[in-house]
N, C-alpha and C. Protein backbone atom coordinates (compact mmCIF):
# COMPACT_ATOMS: atom_id res chain seq x y z
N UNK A 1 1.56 12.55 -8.90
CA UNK A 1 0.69 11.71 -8.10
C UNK A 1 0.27 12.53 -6.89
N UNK A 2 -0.77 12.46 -6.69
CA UNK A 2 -1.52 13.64 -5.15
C UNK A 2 -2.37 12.42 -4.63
N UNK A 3 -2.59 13.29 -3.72
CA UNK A 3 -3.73 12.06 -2.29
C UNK A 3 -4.71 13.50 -2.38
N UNK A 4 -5.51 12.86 -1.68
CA UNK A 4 -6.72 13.64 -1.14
C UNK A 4 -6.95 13.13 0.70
N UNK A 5 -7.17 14.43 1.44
CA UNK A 5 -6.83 14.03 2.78
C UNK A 5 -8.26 15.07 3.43
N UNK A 6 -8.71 14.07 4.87
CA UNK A 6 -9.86 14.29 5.45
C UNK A 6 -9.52 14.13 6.52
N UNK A 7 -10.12 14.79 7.59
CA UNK A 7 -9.81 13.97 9.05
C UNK A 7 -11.12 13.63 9.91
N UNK A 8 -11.09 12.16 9.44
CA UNK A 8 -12.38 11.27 9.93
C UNK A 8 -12.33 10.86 11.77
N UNK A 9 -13.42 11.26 12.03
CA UNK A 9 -13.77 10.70 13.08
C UNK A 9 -14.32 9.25 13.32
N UNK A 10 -13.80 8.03 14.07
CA UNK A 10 -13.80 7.00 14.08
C UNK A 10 -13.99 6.20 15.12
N UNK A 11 -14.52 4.89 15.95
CA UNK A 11 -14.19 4.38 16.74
C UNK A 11 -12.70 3.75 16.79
N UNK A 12 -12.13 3.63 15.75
CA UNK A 12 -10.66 3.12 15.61
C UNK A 12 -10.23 3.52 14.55
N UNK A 13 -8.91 3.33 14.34
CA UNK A 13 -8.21 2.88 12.59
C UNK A 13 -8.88 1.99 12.33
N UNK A 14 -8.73 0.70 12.36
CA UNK A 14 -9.31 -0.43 11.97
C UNK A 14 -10.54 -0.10 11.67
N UNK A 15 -11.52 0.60 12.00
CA UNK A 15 -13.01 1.32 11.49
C UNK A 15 -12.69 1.92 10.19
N UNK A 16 -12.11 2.65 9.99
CA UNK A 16 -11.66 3.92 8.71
C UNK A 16 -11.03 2.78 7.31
N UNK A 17 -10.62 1.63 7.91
CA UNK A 17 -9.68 0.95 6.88
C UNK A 17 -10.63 -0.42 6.38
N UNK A 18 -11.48 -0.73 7.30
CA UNK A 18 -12.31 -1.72 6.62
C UNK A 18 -13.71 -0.68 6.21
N UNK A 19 -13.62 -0.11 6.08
CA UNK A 19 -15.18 1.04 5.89
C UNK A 19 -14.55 1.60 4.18
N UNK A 20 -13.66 1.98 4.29
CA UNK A 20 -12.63 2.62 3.07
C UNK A 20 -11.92 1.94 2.48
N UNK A 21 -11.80 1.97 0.80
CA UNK A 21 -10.64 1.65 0.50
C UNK A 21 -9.54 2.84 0.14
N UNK A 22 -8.40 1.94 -0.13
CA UNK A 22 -7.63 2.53 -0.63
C UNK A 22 -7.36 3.94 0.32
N UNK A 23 -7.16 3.90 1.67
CA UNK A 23 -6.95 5.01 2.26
C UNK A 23 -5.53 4.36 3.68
N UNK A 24 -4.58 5.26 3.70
CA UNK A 24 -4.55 5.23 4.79
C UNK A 24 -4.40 6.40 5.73
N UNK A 25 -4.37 5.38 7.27
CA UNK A 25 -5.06 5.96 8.36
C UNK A 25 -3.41 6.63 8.91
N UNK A 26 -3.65 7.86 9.52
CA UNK A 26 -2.13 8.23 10.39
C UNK A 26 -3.20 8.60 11.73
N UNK A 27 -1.99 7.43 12.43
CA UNK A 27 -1.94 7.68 13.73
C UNK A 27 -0.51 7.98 14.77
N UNK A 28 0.12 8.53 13.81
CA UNK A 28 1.39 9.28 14.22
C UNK A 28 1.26 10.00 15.12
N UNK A 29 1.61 10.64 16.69
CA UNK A 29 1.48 11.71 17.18
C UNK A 29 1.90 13.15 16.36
N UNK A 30 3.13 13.05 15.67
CA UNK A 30 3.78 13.91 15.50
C UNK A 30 3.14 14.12 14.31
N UNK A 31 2.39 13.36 13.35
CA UNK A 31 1.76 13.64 12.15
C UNK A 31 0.69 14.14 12.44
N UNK A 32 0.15 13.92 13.18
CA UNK A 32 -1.30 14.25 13.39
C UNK A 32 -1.45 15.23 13.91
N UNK A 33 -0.65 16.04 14.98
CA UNK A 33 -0.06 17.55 15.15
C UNK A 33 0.02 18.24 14.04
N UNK A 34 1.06 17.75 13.53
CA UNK A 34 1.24 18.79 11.87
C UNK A 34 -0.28 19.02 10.70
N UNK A 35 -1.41 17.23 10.69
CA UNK A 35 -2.76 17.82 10.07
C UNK A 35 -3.63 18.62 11.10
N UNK A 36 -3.34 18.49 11.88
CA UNK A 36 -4.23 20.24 12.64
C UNK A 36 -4.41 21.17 11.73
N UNK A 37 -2.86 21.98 11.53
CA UNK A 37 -3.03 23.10 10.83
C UNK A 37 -3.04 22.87 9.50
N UNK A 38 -3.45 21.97 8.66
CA UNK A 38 -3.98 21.67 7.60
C UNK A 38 -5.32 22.04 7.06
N UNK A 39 -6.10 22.90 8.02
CA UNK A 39 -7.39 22.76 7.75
C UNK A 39 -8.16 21.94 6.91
N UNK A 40 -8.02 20.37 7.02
CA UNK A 40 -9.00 19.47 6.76
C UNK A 40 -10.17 19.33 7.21
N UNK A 41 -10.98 19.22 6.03
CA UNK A 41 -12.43 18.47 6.40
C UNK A 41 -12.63 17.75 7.26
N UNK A 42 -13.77 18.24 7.87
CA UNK A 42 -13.55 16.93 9.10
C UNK A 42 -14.78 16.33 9.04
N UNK A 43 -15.10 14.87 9.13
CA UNK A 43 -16.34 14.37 9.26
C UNK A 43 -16.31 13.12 10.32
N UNK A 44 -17.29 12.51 10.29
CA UNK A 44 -17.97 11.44 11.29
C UNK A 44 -17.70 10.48 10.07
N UNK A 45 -17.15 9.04 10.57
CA UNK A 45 -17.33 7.98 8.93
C UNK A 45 -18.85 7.68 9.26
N UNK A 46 -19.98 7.97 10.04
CA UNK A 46 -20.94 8.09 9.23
C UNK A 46 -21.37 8.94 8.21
N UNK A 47 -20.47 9.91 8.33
CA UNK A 47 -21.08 10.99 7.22
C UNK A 47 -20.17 10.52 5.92
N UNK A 48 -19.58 9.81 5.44
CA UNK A 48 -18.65 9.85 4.57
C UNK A 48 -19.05 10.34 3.64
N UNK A 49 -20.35 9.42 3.29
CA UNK A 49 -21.09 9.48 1.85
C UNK A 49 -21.43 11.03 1.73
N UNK A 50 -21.23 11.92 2.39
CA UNK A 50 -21.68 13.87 1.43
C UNK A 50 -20.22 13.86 0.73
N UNK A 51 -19.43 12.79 1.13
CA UNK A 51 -18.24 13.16 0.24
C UNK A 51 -18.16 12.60 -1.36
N UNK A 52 -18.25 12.92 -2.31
CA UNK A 52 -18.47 12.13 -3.89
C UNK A 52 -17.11 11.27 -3.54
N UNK A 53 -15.73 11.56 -3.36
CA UNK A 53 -14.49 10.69 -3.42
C UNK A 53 -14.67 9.66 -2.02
N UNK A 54 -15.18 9.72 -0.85
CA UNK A 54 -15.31 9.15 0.01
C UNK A 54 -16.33 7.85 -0.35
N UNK A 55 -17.49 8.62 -0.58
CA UNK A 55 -18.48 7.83 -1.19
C UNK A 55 -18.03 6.45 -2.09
N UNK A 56 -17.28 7.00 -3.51
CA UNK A 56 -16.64 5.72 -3.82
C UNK A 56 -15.47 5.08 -3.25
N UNK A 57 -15.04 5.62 -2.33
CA UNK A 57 -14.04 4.53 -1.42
C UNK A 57 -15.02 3.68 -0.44
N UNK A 58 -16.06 3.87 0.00
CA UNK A 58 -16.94 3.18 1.05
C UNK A 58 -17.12 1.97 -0.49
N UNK A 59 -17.48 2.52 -1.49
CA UNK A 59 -18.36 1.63 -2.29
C UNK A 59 -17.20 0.52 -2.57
N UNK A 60 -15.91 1.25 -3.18
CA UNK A 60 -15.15 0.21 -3.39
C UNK A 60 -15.05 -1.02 -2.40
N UNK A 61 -14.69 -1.05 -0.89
CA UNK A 61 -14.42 -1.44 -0.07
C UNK A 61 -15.90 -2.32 0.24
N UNK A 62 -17.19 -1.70 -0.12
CA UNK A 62 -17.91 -2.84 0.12
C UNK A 62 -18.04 -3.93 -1.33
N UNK A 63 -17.82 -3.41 -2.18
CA UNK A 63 -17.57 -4.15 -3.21
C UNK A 63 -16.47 -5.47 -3.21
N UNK A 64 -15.11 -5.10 -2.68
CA UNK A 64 -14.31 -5.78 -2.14
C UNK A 64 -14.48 -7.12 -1.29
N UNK A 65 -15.41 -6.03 -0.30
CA UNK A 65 -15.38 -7.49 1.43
C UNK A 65 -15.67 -8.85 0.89
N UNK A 66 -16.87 -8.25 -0.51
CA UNK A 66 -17.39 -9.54 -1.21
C UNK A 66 -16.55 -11.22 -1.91
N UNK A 67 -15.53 -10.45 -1.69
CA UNK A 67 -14.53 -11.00 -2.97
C UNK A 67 -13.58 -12.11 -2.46
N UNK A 68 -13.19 -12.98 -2.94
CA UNK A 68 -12.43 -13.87 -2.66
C UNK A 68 -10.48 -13.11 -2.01
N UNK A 69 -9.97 -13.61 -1.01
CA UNK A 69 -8.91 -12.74 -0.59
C UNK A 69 -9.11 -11.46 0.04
N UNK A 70 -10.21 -10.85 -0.14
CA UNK A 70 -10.52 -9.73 1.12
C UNK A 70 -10.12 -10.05 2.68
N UNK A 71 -8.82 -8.95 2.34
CA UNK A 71 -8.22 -8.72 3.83
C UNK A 71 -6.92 -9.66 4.51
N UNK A 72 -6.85 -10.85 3.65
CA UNK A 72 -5.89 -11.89 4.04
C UNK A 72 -4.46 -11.29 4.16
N UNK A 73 -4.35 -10.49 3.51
CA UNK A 73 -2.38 -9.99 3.44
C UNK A 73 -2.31 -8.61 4.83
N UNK A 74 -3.61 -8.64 5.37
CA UNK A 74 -3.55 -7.16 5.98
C UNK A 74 -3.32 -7.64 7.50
N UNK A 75 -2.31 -6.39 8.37
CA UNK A 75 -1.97 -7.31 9.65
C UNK A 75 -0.44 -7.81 9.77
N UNK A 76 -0.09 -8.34 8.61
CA UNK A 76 1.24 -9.22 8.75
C UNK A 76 2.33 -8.25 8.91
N UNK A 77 3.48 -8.65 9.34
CA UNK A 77 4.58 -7.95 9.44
C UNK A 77 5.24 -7.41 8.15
N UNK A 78 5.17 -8.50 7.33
CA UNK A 78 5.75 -8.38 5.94
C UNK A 78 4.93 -9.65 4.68
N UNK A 79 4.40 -8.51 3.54
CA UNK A 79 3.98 -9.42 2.89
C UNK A 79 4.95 -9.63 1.35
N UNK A 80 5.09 -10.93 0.66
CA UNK A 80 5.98 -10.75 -0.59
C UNK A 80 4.65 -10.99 -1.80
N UNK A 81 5.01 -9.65 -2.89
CA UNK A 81 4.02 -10.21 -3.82
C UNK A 81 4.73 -10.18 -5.26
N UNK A 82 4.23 -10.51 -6.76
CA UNK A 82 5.09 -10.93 -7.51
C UNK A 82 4.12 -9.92 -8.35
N UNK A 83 4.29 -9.11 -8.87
CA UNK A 83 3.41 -7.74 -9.84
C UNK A 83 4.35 -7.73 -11.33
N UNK A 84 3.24 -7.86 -12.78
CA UNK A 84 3.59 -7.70 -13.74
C UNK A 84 3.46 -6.08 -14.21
N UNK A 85 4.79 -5.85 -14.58
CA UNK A 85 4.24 -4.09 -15.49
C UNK A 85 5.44 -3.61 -16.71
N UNK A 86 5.38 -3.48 -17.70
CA UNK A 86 6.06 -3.24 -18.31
C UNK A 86 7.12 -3.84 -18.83
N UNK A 87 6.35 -5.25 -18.80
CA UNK A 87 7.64 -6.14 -19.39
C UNK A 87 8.75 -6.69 -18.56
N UNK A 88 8.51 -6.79 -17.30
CA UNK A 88 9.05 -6.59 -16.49
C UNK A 88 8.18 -7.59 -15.27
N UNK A 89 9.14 -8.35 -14.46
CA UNK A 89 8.51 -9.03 -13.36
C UNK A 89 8.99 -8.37 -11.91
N UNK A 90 8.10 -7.34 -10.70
CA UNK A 90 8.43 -6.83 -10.34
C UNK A 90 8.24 -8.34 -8.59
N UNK A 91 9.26 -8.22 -7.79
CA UNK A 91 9.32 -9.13 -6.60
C UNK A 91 9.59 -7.86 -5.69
N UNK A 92 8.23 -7.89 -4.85
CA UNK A 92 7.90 -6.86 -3.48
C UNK A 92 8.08 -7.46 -1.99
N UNK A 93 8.83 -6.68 -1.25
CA UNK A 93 8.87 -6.59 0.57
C UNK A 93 7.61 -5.33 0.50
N UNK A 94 6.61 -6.03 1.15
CA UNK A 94 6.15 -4.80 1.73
C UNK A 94 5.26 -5.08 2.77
N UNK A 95 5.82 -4.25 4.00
CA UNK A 95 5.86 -3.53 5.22
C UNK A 95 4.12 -3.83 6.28
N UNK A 96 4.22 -3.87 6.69
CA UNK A 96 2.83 -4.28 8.04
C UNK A 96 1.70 -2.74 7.45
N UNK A 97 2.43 -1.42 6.98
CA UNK A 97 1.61 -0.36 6.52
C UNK A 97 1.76 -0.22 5.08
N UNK A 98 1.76 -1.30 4.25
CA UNK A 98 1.16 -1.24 2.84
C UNK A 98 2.64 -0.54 2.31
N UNK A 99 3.55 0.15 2.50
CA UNK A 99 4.78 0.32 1.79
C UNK A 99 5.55 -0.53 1.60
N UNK A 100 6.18 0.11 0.03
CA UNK A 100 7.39 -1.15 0.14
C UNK A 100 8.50 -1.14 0.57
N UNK A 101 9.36 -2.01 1.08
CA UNK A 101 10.59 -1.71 1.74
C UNK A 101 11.97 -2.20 0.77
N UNK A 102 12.03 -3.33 -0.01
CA UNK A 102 12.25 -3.89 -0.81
C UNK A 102 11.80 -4.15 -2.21
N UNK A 103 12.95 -4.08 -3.39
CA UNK A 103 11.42 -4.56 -4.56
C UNK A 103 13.15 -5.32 -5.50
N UNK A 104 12.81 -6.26 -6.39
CA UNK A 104 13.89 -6.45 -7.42
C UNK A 104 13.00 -6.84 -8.28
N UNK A 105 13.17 -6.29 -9.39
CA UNK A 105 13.10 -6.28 -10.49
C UNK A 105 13.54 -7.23 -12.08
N UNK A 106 13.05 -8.13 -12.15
CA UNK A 106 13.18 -9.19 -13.16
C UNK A 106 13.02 -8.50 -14.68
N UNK A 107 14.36 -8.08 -15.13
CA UNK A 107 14.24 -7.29 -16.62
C UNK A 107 13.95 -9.09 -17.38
N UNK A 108 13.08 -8.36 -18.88
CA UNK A 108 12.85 -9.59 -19.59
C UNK A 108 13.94 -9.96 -20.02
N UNK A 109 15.18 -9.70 -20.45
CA UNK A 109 16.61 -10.27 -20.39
C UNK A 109 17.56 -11.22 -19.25
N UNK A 110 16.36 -11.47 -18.29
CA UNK A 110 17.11 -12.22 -17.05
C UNK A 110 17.55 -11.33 -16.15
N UNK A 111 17.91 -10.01 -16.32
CA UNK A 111 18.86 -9.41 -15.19
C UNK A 111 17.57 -9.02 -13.91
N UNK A 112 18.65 -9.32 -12.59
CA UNK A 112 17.88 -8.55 -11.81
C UNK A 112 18.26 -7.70 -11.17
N UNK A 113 17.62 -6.91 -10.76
CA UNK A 113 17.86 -5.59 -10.25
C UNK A 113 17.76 -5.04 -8.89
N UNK A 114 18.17 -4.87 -7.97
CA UNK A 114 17.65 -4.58 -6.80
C UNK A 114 17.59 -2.81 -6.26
N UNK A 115 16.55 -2.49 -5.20
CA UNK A 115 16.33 -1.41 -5.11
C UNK A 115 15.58 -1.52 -3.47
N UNK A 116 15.75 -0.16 -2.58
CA UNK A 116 15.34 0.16 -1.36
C UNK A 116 14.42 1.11 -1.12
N UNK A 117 13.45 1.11 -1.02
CA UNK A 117 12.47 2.99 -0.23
C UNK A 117 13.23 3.64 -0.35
N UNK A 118 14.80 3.73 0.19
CA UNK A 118 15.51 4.99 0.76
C UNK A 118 15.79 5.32 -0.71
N UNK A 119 15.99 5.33 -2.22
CA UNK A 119 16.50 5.30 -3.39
C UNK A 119 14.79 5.58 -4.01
N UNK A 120 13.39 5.49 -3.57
CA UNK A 120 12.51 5.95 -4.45
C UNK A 120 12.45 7.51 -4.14
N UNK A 121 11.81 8.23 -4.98
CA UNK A 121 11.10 9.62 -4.66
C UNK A 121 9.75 9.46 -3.79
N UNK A 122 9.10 8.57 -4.16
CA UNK A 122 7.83 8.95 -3.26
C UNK A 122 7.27 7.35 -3.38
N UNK A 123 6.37 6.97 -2.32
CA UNK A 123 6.37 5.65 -1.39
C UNK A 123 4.70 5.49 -1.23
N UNK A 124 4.23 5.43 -1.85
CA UNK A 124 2.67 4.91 -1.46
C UNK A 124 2.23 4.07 -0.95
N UNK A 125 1.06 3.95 0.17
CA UNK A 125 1.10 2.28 0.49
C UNK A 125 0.09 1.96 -0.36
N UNK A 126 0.14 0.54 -0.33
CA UNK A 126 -0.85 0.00 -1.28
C UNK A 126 -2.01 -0.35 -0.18
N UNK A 127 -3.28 -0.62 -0.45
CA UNK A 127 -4.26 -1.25 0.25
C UNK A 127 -4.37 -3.00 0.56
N UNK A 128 -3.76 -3.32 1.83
CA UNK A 128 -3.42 -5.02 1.90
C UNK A 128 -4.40 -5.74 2.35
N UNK A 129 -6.43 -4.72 2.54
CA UNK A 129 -7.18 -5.49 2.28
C UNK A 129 -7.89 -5.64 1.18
N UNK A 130 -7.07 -5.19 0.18
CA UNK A 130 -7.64 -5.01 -1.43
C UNK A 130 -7.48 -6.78 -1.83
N UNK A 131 -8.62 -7.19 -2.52
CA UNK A 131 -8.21 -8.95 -2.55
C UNK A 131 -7.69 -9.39 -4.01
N UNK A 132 -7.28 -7.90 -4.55
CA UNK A 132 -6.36 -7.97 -6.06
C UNK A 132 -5.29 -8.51 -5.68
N UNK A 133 -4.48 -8.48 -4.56
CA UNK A 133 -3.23 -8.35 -4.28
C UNK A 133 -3.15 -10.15 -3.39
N UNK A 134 -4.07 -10.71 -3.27
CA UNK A 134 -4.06 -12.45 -2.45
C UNK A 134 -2.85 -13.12 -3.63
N UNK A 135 -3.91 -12.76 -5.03
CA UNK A 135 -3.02 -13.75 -6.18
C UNK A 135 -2.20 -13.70 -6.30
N UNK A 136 -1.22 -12.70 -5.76
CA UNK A 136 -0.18 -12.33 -6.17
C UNK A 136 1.02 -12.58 -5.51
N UNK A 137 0.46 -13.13 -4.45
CA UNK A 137 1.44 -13.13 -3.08
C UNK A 137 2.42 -14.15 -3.15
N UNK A 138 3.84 -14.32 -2.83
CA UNK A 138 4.93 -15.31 -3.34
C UNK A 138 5.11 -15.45 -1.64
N UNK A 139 6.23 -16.21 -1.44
CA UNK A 139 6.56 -16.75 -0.71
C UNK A 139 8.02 -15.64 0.41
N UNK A 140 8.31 -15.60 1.42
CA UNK A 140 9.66 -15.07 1.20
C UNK A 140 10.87 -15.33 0.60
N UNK A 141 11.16 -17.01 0.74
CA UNK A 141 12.09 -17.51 0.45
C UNK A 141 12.22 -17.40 -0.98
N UNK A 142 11.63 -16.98 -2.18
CA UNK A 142 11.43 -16.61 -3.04
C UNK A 142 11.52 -15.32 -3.44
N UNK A 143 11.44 -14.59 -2.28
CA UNK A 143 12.11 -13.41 -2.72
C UNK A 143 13.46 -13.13 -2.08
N UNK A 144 13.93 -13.67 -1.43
CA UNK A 144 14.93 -13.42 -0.95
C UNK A 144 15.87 -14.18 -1.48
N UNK A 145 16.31 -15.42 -2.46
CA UNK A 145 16.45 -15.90 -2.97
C UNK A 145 17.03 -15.12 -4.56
N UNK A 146 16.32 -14.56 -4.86
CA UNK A 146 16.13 -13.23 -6.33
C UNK A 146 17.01 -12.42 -5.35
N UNK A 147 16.58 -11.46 -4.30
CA UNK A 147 17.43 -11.11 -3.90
C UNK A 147 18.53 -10.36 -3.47
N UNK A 148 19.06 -11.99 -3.37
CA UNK A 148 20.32 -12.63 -2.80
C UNK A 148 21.25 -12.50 -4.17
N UNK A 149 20.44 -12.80 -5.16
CA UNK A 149 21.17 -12.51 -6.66
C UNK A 149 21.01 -11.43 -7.55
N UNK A 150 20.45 -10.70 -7.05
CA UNK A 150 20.24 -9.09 -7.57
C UNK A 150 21.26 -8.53 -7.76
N UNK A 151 21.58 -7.52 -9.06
CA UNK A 151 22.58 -6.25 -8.49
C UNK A 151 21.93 -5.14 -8.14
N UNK A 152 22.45 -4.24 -7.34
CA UNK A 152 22.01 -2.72 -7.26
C UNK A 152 21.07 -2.13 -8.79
N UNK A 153 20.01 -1.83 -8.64
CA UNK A 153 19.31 -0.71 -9.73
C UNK A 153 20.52 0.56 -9.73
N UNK A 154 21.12 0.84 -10.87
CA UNK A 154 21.86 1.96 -10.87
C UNK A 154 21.04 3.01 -11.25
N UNK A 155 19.72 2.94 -11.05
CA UNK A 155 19.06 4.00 -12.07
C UNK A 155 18.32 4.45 -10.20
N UNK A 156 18.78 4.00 -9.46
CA UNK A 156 18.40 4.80 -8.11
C UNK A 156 19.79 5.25 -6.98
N UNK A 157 20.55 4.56 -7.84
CA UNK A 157 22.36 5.28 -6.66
C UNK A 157 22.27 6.70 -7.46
N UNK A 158 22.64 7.41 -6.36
CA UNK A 158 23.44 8.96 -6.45
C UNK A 158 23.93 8.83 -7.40
């Protein structure tokens, strides 16, 4: 899995994240020191569009604003969402910056599974003004609940 990385000039984050999808913004001091010597592209988000990959992130994102749930989960401290994949019912914590912090795992046999960030290899955020992600959204007490009755994922302990 790779990213593709630019360093946009902006009136804000909040400019770069409703203009774009699927991107996020670092406003880390200490990160943003280290993309210096990255030699990234640098543009104006008016210029996005000379970019072909930029270009369809503007498009996605205006495609989006259109849509029912655009932007509702984005902002919050913590959002819970309920994601189908593989046979499998996945129950998400995730974080005010689109990562997850929490996830348990509903095997189709009933068992559940629990698991932390600190136990993945690599942590993507998701986009929480993407309005795929409204339908999906559960409750906390519902996930905390699952849980509360989880065992440890052994397929992420040492």
């Amino acid at each position: 899995m790779g990213g593709l990385s630019w360093w946009i000039w902006a009136d804000s984050a909040e400019q770069i994240v409703l203009t774009l999808a699927e991107v996020e913004v670092i406003t880390n001091p200490d990160a943003l020191a280290q993309a210096q010597e990255w030699g990234l592209d640098e543009l104006d988000l008016s210029e996005v569009d000379r970019d072909p990959a930029l270009r369809r992130m503007r498009a996605e994102r205006e495609q989006q604003r259109g849509l029912p749930g655009f932007g509702v989960l984005a902002g919050r401290e913590r959002v819970y969402l309920r994601r189908f994949h593989d046979g499998s019912t996945y129950l998400l914590e995730i974080g005010q910056d689109g990562r997850q912090l929490r996830q348990v795992e509903l095997k189709p046999d009933g068992t559940l599974l629990s698991s932390t960030m600190e136990g993945w290899p690599f942590n993507p955020p998701i986009d929480l003004h993407d309005p795929q992600y409204a339908p999906m959204e559960i409750g906390e007490r519902e996930f905390e609940d699952s849980w509360s009755r989880a065992v440890p994922d052994p397929s992420y302990e040492d």
